[in-house]
C-alpha atoms as a PDB file:
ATOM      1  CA  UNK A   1     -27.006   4.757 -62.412  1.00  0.00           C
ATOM      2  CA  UNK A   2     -27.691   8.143 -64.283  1.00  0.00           C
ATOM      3  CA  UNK A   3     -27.717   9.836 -61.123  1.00  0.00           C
ATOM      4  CA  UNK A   4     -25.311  12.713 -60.780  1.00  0.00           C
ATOM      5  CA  UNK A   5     -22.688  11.975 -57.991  1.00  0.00           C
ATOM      6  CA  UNK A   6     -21.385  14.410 -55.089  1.00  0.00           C
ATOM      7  CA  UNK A   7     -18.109  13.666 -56.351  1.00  0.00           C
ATOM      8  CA  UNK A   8     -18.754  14.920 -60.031  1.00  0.00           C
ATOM      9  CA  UNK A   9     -20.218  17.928 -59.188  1.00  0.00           C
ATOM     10  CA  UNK A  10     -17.102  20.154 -58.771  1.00  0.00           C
ATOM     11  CA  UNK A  11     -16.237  18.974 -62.298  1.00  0.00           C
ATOM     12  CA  UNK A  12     -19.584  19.782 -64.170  1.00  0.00           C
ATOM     13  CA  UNK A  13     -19.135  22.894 -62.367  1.00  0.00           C
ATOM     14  CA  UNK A  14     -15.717  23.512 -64.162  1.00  0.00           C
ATOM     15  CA  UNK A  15     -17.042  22.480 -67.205  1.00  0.00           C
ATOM     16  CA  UNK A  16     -19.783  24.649 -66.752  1.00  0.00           C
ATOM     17  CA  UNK A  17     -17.552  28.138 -66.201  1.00  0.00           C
ATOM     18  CA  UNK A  18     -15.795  26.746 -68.737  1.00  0.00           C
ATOM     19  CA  UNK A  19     -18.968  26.650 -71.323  1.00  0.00           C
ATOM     20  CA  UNK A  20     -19.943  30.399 -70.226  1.00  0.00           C
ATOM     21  CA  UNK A  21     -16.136  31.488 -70.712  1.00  0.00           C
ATOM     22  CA  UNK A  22     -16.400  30.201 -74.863  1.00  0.00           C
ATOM     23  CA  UNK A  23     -19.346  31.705 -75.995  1.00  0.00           C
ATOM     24  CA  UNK A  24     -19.056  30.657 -79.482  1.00  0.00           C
ATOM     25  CA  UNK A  25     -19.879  26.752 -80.313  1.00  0.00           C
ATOM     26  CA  UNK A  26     -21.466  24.145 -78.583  1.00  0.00           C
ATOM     27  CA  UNK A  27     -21.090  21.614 -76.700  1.00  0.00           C
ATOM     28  CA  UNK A  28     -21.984  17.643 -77.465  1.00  0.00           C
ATOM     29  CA  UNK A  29     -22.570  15.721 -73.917  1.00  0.00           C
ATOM     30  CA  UNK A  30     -22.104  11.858 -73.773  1.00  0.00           C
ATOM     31  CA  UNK A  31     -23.047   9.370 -71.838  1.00  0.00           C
ATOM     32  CA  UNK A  32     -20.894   5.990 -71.415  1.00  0.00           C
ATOM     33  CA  UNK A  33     -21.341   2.816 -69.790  1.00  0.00           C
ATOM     34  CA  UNK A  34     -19.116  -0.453 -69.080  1.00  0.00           C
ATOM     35  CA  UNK A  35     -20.190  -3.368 -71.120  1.00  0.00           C
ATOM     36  CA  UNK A  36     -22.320  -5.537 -68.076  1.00  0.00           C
ATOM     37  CA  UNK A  37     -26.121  -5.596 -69.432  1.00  0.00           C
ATOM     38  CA  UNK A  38     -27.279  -5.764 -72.603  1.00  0.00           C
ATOM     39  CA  UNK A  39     -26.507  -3.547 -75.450  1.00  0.00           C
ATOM     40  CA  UNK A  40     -30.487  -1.687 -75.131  1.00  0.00           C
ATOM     41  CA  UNK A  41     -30.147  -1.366 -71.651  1.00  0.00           C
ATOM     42  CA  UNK A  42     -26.673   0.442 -71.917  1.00  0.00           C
ATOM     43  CA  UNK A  43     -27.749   2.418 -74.908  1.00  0.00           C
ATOM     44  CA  UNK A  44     -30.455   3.977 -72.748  1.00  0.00           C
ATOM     45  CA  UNK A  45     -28.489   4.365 -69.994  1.00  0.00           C
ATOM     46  CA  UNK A  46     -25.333   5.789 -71.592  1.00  0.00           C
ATOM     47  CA  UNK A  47     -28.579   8.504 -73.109  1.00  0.00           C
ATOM     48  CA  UNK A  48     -29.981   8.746 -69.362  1.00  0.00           C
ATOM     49  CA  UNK A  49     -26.790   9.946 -68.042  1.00  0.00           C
ATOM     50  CA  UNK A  50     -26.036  12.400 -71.174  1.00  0.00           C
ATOM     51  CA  UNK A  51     -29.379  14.141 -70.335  1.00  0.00           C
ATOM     52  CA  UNK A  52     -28.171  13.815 -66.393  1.00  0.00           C
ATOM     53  CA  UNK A  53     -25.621  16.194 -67.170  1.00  0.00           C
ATOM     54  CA  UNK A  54     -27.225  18.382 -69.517  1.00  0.00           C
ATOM     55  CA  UNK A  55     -29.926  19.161 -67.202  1.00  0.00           C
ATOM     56  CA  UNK A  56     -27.361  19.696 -64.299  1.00  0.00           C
ATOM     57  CA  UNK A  57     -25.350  22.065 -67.004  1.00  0.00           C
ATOM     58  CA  UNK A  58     -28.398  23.610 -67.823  1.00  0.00           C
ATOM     59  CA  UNK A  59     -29.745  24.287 -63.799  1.00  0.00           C
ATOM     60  CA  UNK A  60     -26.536  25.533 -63.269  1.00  0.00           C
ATOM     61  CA  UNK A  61     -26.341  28.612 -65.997  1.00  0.00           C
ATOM     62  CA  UNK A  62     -25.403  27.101 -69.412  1.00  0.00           C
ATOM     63  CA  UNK A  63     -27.934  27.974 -72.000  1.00  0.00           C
ATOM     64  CA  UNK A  64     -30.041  24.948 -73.708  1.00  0.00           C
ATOM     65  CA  UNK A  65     -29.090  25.882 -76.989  1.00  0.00           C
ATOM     66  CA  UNK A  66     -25.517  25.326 -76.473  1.00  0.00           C
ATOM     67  CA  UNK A  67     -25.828  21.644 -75.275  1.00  0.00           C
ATOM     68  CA  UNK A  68     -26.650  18.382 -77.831  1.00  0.00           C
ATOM     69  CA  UNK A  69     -26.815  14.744 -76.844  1.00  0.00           C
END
């Protein structure tokens, strides 16, 4: 799934104060999966959940510009 769990949130949220704390550089995000499926279908979802977290970063104060998948 490239849904963002409960769980994680308290983590991306660390990772986020962390981001506005550095304000030089940015930041790459990555998305991994296990190796069940086929190598498209983990490709896109290992992408789905990289943009997952940049668009949780980014509704939760860390500028655009500073994130690349």
């Amino acid at each position: 799934s490239d849904a963002i769990a409960a769980k994680a949130e308290p983590a991306l949220q660390q990772v986020a104060q962390f981001i506005a704390a550095e304000p030089v550089g940015n930041v790459v995000v990555e998305g991994h999966t296990d190796a069940v499926g086929s190598d498209k279908y983990n490709r896109d979802l290992s992408l789905r959940r990289a943009r997952a977290v940049a668009v949780w970063l980014i509704a939760h104060g860390v500028e655009k510009s500073r994130l690349s998948e």
